[in-house]
PDB file of N, CA and C in Angstrom:
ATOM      1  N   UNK A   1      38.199  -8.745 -26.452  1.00  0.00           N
ATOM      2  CA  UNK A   1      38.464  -9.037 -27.850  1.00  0.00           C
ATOM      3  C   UNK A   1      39.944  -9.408 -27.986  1.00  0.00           C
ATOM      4  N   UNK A   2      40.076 -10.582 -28.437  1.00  0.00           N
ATOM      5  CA  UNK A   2      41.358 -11.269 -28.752  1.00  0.00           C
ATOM      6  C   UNK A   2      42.206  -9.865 -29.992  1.00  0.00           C
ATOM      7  N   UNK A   3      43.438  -9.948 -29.737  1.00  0.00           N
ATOM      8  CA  UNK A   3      44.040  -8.342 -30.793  1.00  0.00           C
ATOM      9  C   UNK A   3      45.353  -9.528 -31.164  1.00  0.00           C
ATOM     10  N   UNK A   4      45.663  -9.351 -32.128  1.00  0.00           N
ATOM     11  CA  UNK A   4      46.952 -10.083 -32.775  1.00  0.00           C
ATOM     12  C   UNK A   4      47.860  -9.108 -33.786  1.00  0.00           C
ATOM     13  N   UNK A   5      49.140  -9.196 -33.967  1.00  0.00           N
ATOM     14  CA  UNK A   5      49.760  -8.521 -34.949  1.00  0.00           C
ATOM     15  C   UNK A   5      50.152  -9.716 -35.949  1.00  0.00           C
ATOM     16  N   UNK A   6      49.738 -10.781 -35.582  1.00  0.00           N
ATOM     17  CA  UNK A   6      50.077 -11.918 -37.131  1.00  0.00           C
ATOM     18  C   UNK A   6      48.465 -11.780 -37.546  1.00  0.00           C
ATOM     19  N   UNK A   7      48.985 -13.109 -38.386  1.00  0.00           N
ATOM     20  CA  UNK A   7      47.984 -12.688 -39.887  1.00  0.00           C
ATOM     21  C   UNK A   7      46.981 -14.055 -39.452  1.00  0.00           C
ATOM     22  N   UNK A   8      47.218 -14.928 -38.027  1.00  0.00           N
ATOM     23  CA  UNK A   8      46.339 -16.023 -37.657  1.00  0.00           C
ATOM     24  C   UNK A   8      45.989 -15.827 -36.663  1.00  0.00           C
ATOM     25  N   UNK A   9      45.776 -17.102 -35.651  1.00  0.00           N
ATOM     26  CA  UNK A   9      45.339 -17.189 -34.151  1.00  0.00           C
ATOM     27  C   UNK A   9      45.960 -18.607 -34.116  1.00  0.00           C
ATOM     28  N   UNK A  10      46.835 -18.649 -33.536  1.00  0.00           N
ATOM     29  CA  UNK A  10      47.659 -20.251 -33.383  1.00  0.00           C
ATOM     30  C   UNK A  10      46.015 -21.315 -32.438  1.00  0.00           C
ATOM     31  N   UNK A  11      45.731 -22.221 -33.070  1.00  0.00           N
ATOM     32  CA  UNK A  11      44.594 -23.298 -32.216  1.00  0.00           C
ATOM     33  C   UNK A  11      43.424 -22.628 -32.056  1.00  0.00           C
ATOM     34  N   UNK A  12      43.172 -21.669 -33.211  1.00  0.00           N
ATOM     35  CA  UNK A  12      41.583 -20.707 -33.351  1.00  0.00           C
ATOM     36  C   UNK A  12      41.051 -21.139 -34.983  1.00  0.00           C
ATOM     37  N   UNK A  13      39.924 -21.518 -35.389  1.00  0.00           N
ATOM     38  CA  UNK A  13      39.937 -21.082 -36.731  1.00  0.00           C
ATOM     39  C   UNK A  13      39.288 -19.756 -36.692  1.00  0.00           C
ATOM     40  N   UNK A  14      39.382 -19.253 -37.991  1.00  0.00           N
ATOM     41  CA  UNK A  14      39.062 -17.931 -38.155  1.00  0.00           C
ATOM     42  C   UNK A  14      38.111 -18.565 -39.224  1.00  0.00           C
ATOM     43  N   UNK A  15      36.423 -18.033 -38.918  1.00  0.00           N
ATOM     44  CA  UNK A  15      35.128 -18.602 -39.519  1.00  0.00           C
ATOM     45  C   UNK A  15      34.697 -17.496 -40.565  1.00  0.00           C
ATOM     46  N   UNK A  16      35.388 -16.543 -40.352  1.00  0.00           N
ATOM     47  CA  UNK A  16      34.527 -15.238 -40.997  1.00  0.00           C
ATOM     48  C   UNK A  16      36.152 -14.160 -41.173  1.00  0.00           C
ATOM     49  N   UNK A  17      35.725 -13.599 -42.551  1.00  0.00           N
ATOM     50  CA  UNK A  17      36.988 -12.142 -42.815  1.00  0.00           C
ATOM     51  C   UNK A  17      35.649 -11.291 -42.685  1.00  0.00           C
ATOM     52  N   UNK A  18      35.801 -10.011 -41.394  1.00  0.00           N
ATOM     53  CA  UNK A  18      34.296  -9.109 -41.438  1.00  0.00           C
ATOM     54  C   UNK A  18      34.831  -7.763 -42.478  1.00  0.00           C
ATOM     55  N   UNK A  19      36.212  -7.407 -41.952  1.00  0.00           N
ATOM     56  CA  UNK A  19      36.413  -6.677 -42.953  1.00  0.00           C
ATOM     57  C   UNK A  19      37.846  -5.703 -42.170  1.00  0.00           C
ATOM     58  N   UNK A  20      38.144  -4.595 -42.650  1.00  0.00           N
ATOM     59  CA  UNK A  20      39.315  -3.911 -42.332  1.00  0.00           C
ATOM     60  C   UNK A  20      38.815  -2.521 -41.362  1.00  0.00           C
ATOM     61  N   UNK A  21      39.659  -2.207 -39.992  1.00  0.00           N
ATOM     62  CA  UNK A  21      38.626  -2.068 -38.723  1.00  0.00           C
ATOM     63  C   UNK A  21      40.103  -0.888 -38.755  1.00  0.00           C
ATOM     64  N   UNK A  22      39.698   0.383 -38.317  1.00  0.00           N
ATOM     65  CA  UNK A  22      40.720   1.379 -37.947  1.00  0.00           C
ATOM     66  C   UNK A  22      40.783   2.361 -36.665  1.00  0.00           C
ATOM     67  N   UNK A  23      41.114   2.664 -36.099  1.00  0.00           N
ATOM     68  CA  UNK A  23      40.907   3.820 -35.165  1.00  0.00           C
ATOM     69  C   UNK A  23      41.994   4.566 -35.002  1.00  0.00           C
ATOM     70  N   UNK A  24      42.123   6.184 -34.723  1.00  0.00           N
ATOM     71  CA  UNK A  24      42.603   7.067 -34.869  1.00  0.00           C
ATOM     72  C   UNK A  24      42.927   7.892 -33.687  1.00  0.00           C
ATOM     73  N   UNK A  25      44.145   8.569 -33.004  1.00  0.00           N
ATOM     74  CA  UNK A  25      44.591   9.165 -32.137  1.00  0.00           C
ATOM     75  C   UNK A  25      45.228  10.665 -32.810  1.00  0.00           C
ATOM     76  N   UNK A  26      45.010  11.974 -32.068  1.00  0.00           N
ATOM     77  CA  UNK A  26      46.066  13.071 -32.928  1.00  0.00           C
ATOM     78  C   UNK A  26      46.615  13.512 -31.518  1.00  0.00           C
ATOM     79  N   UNK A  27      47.719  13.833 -31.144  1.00  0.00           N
ATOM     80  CA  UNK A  27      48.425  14.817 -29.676  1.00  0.00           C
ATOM     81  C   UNK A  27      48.371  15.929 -30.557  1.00  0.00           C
ATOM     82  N   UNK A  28      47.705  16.673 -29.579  1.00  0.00           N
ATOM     83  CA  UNK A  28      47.997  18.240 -30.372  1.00  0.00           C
ATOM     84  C   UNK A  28      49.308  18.833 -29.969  1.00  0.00           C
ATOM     85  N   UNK A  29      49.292  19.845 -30.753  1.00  0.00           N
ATOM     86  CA  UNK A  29      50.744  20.633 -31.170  1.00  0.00           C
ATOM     87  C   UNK A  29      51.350  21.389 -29.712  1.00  0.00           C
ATOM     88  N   UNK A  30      50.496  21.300 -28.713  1.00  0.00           N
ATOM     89  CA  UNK A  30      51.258  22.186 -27.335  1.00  0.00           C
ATOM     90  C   UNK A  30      51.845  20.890 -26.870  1.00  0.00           C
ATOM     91  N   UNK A  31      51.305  19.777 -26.864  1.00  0.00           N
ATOM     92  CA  UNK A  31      52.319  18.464 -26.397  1.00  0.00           C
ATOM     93  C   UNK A  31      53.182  18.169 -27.382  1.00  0.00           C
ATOM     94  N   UNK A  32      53.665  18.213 -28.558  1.00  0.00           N
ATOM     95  CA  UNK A  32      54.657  18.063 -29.290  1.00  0.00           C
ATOM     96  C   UNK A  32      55.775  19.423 -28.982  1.00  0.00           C
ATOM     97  N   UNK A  33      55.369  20.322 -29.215  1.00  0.00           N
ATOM     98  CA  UNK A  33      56.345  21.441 -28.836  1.00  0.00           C
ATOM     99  C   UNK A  33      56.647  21.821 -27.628  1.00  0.00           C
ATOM    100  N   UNK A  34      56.058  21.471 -26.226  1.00  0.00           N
ATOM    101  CA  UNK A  34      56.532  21.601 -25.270  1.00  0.00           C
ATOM    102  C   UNK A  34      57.829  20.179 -25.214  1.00  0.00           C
ATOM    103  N   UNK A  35      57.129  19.200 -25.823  1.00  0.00           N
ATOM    104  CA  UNK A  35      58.404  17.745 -25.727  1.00  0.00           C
ATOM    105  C   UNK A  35      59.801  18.440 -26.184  1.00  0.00           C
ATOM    106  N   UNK A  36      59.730  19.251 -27.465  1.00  0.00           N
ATOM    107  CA  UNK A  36      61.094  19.770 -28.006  1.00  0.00           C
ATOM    108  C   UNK A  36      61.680  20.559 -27.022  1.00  0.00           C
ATOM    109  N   UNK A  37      60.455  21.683 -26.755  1.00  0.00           N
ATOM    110  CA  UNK A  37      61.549  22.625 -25.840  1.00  0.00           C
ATOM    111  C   UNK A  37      61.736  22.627 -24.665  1.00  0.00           C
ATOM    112  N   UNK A  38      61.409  21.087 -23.616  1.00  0.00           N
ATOM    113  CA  UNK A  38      61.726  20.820 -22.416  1.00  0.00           C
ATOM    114  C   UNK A  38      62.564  19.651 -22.070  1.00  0.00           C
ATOM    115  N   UNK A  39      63.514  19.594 -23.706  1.00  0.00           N
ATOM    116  CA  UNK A  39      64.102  18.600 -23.719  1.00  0.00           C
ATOM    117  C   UNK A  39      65.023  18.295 -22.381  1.00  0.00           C
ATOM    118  N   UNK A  40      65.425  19.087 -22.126  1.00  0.00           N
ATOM    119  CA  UNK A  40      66.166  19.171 -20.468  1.00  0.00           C
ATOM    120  C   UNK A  40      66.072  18.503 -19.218  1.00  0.00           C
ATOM    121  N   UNK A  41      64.388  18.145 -19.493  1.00  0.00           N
ATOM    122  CA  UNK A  41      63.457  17.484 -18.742  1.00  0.00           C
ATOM    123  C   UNK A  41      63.613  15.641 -19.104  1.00  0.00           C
ATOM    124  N   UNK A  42      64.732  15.280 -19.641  1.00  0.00           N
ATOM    125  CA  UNK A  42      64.854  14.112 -20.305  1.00  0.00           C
ATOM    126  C   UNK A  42      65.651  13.213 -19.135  1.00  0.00           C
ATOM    127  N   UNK A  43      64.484  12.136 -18.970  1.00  0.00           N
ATOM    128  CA  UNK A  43      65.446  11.381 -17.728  1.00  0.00           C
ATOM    129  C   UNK A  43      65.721   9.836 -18.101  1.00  0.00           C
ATOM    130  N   UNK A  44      66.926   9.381 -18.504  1.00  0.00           N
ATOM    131  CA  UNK A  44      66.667   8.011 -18.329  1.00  0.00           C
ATOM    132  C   UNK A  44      66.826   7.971 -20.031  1.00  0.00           C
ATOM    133  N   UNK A  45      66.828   8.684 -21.057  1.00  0.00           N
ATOM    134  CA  UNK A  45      66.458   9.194 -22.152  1.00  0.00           C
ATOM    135  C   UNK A  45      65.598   9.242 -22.872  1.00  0.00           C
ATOM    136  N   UNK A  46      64.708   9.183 -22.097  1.00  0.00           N
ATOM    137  CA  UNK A  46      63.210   9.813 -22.674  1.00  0.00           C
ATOM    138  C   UNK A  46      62.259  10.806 -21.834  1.00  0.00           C
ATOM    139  N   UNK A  47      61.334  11.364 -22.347  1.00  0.00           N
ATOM    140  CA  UNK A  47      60.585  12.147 -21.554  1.00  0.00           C
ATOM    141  C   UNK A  47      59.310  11.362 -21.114  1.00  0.00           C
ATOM    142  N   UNK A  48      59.138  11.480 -19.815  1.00  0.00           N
ATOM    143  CA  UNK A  48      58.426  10.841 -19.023  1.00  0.00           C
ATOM    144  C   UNK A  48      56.786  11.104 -19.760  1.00  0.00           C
ATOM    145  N   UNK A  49      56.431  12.648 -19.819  1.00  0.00           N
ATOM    146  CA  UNK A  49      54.748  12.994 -20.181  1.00  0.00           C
ATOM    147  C   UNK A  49      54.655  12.688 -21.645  1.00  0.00           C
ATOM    148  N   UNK A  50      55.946  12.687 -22.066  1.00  0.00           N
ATOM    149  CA  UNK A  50      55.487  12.362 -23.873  1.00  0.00           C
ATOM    150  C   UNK A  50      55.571  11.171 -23.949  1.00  0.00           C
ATOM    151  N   UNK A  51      56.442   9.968 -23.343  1.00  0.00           N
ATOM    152  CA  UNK A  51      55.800   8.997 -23.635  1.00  0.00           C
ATOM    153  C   UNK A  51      54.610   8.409 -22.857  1.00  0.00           C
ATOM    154  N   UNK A  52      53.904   9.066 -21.884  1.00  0.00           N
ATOM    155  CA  UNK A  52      52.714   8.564 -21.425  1.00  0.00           C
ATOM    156  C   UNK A  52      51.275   9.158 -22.495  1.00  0.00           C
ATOM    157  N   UNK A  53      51.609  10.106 -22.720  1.00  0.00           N
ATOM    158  CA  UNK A  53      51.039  10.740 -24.010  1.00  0.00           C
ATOM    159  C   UNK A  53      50.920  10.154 -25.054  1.00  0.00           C
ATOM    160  N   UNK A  54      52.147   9.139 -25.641  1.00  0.00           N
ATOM    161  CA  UNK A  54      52.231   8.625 -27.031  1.00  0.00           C
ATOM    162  C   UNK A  54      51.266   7.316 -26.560  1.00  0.00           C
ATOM    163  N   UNK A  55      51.546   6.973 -25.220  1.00  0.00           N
ATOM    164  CA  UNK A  55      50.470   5.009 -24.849  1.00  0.00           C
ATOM    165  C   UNK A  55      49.453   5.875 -24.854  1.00  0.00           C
ATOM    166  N   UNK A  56      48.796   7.006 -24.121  1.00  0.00           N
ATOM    167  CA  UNK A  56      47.317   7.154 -24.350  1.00  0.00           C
ATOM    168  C   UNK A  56      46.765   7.465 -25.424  1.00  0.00           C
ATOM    169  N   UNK A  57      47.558   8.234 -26.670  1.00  0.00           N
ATOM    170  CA  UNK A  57      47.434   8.079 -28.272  1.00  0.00           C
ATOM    171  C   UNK A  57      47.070   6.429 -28.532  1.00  0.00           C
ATOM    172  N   UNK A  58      48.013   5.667 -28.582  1.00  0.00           N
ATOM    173  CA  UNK A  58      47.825   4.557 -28.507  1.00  0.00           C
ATOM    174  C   UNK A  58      46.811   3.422 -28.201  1.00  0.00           C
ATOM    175  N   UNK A  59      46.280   3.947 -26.806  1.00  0.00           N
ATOM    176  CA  UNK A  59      45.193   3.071 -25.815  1.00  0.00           C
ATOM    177  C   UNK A  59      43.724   3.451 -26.951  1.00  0.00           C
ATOM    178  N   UNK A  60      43.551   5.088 -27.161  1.00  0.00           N
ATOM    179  CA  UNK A  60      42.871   5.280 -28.181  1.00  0.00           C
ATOM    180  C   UNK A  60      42.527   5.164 -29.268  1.00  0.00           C
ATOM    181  N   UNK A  61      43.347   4.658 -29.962  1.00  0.00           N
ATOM    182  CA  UNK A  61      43.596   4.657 -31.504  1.00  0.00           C
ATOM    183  C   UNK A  61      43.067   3.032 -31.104  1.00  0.00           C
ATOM    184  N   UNK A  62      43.527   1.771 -30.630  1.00  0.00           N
ATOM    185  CA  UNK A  62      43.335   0.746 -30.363  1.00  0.00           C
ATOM    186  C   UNK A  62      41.642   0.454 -29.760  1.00  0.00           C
ATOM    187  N   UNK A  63      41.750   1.892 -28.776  1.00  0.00           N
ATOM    188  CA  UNK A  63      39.881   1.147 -28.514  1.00  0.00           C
ATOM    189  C   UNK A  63      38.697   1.462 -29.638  1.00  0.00           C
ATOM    190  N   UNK A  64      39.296   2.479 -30.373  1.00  0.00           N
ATOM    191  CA  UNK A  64      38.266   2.636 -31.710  1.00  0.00           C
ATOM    192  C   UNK A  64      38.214   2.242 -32.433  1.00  0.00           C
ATOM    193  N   UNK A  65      39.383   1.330 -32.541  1.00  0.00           N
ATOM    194  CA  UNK A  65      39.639  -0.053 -33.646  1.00  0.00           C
ATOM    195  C   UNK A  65      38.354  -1.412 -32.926  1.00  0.00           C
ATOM    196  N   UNK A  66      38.896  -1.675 -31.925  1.00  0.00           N
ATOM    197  CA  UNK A  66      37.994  -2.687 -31.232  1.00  0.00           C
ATOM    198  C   UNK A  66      36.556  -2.167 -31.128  1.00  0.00           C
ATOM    199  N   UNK A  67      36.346  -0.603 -30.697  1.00  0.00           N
ATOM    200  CA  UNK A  67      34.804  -0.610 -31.292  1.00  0.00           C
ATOM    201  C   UNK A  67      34.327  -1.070 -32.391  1.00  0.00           C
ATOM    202  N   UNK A  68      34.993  -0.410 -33.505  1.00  0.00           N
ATOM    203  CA  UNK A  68      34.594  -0.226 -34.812  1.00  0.00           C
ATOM    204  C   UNK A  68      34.224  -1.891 -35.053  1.00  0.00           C
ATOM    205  N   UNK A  69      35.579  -2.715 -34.608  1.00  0.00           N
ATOM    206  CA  UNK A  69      35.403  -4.300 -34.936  1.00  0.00           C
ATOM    207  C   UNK A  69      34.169  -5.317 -34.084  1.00  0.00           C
ATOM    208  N   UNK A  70      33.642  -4.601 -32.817  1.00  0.00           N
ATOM    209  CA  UNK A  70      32.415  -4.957 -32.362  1.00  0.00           C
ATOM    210  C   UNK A  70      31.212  -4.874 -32.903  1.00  0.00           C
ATOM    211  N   UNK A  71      30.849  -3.647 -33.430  1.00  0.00           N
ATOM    212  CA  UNK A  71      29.676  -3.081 -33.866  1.00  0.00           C
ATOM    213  C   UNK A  71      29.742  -4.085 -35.415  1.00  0.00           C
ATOM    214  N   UNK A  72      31.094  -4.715 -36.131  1.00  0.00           N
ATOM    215  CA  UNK A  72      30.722  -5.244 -37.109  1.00  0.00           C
ATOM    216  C   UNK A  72      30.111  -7.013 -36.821  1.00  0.00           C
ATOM    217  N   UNK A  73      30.413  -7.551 -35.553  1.00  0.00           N
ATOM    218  CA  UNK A  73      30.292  -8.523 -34.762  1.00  0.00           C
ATOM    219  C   UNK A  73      31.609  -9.146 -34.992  1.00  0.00           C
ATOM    220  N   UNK A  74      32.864  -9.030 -35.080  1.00  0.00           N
ATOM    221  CA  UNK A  74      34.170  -9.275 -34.989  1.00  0.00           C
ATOM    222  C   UNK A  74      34.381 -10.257 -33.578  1.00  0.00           C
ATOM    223  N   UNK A  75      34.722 -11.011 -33.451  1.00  0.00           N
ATOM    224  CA  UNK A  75      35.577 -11.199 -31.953  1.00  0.00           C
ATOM    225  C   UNK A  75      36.650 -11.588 -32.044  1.00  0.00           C
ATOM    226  N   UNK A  76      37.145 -10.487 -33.029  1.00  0.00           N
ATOM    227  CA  UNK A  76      38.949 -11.119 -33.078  1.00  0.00           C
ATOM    228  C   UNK A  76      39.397  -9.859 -33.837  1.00  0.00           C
ATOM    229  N   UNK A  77      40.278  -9.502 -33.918  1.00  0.00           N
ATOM    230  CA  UNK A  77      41.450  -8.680 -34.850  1.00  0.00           C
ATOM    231  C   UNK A  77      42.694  -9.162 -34.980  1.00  0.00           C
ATOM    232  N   UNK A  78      43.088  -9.281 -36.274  1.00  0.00           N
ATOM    233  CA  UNK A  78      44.729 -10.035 -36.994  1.00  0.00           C
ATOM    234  C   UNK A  78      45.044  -8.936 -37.437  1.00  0.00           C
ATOM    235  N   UNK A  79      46.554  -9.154 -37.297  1.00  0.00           N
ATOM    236  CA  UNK A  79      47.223  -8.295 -38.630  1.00  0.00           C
ATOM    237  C   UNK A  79      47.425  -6.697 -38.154  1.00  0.00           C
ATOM    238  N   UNK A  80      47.208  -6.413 -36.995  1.00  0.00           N
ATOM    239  CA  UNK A  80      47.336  -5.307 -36.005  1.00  0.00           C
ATOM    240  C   UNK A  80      48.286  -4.418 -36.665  1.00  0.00           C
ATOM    241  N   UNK A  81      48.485  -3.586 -36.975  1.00  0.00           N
ATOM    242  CA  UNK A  81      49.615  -2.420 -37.325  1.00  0.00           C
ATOM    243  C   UNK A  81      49.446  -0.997 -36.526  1.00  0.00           C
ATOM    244  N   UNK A  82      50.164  -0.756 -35.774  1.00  0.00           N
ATOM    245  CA  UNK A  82      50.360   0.349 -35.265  1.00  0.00           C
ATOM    246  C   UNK A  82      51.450   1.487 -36.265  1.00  0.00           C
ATOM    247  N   UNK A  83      50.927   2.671 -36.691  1.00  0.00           N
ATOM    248  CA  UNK A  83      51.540   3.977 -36.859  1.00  0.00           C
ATOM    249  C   UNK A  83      51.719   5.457 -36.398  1.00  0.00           C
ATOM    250  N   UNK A  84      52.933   5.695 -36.618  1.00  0.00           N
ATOM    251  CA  UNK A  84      52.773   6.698 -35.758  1.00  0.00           C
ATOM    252  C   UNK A  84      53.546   8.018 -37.077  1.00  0.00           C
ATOM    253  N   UNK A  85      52.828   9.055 -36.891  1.00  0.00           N
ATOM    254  CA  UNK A  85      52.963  10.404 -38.346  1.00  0.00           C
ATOM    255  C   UNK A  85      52.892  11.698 -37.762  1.00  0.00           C
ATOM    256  N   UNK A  86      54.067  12.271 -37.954  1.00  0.00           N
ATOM    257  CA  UNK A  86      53.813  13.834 -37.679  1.00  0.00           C
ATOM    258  C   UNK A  86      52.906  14.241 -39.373  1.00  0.00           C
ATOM    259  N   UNK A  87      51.935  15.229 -38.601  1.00  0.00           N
ATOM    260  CA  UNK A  87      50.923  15.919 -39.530  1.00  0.00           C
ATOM    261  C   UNK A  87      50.933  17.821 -39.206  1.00  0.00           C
ATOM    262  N   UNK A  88      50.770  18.168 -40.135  1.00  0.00           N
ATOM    263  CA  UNK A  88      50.909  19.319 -40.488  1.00  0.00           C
ATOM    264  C   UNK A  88      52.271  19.973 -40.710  1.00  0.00           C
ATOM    265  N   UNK A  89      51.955  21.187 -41.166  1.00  0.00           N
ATOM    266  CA  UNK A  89      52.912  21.870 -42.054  1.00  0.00           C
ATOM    267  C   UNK A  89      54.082  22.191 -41.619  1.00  0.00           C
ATOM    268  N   UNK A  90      54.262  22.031 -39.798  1.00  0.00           N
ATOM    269  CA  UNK A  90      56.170  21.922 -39.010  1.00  0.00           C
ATOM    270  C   UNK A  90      55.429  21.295 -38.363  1.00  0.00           C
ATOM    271  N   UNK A  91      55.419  20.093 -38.796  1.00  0.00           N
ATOM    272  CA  UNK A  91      55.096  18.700 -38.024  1.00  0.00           C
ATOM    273  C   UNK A  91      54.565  18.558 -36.740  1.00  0.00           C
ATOM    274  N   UNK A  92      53.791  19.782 -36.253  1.00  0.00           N
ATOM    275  CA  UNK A  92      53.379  20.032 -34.586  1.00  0.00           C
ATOM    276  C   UNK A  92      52.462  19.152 -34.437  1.00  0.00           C
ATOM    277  N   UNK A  93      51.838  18.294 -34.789  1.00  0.00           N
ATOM    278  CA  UNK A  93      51.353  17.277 -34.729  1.00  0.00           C
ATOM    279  C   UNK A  93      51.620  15.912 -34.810  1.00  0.00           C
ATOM    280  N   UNK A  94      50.887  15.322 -33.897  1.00  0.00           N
ATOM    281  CA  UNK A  94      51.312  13.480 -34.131  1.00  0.00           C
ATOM    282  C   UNK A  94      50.456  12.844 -34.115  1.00  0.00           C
ATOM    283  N   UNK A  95      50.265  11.814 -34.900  1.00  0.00           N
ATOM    284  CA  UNK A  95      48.770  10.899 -35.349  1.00  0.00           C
ATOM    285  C   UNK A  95      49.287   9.514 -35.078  1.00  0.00           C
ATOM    286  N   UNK A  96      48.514   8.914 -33.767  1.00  0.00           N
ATOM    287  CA  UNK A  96      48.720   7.349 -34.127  1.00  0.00           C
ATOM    288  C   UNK A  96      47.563   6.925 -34.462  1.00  0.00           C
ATOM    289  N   UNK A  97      47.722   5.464 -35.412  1.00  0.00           N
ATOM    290  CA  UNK A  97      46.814   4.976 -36.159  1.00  0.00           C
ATOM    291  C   UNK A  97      47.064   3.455 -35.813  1.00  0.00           C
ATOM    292  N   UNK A  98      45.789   3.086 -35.529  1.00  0.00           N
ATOM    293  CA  UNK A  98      45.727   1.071 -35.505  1.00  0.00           C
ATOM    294  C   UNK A  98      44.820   0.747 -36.340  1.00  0.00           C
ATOM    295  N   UNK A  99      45.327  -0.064 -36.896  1.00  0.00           N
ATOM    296  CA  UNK A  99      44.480  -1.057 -38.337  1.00  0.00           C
ATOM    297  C   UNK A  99      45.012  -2.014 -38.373  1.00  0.00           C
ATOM    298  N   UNK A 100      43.691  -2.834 -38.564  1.00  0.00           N
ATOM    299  CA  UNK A 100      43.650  -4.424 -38.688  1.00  0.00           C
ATOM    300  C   UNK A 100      42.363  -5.107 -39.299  1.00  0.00           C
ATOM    301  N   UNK A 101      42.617  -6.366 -39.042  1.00  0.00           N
ATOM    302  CA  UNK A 101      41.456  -7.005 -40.039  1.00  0.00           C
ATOM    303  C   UNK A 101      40.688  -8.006 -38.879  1.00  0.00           C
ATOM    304  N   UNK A 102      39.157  -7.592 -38.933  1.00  0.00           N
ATOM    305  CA  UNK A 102      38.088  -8.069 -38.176  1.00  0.00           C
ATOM    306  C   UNK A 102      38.048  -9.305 -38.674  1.00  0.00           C
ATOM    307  N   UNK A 103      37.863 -10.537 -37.630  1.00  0.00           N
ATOM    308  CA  UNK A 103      37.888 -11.873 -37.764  1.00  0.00           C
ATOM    309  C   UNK A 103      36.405 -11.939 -36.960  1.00  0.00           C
ATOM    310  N   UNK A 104      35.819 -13.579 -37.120  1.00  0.00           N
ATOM    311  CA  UNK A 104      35.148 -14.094 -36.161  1.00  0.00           C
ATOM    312  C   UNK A 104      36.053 -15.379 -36.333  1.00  0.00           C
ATOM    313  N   UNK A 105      36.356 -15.808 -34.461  1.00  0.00           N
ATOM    314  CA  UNK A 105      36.660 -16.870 -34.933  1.00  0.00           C
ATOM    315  C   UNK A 105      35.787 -17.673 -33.989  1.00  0.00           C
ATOM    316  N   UNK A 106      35.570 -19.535 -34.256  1.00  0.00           N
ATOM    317  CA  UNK A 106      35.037 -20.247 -33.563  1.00  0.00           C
ATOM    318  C   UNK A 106      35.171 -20.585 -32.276  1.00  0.00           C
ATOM    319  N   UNK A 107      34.182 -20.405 -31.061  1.00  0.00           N
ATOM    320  CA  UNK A 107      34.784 -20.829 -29.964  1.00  0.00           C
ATOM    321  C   UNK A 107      35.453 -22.290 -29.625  1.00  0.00           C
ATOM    322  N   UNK A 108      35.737 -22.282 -28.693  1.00  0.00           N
ATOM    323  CA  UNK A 108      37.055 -23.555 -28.703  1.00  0.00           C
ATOM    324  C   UNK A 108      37.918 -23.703 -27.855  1.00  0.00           C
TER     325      UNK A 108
END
């Protein structure tokens, strides 16, 4: 499935709007609070397991978007937005979120 963060497909038409397609990632709170308190563990200036943690948030949040946009018969997504939200009450949580808008476009 073609994935875009603009709002076209440069030399595609887009035949069909199917509709607005989301999928959802949460890291639970022992990977957020071990990131704080092993800050020590910081090489290069970042932490190596939290950001492999934040792409597999990521890889997820993105393939449940592309499900969601299959099952509607989509073969395209525009307009891609990736977010990322601490949730709950001392933020021990992190939510990434991908949303976008299901296209069909013509082959070509």
């Amino acid at each position: 499935m073609l994935i875009t963060t603009t709002s076209n497909i440069e030399g595609k038409h887009i035949s069909k709007y199917v509709g607005l397609v989301n999928g959802e990632a949460i890291i639970g709170a022992n990977l957020v609070k071990d990131f704080f308190t092993s800050i020590r563990d910081v090489v290069g200036g970042h932490n190596g397991a939290y950001v492999q943690a934040l792409r597999e948030a990521k890889s997820i949040a993105i393939k449940e978007m592309i499900d969601q946009a299959t099952r509607l018969g989509a073969t395209a997504i525009i307009g891609v937005d990736l977010d990322y939200q601490t949730i709950g009450s001392n933020g021990a949580m992190l939510m990434v979120s991908a949303n976008g808008t299901a296209v069909v476009v013509e082959k070509g």
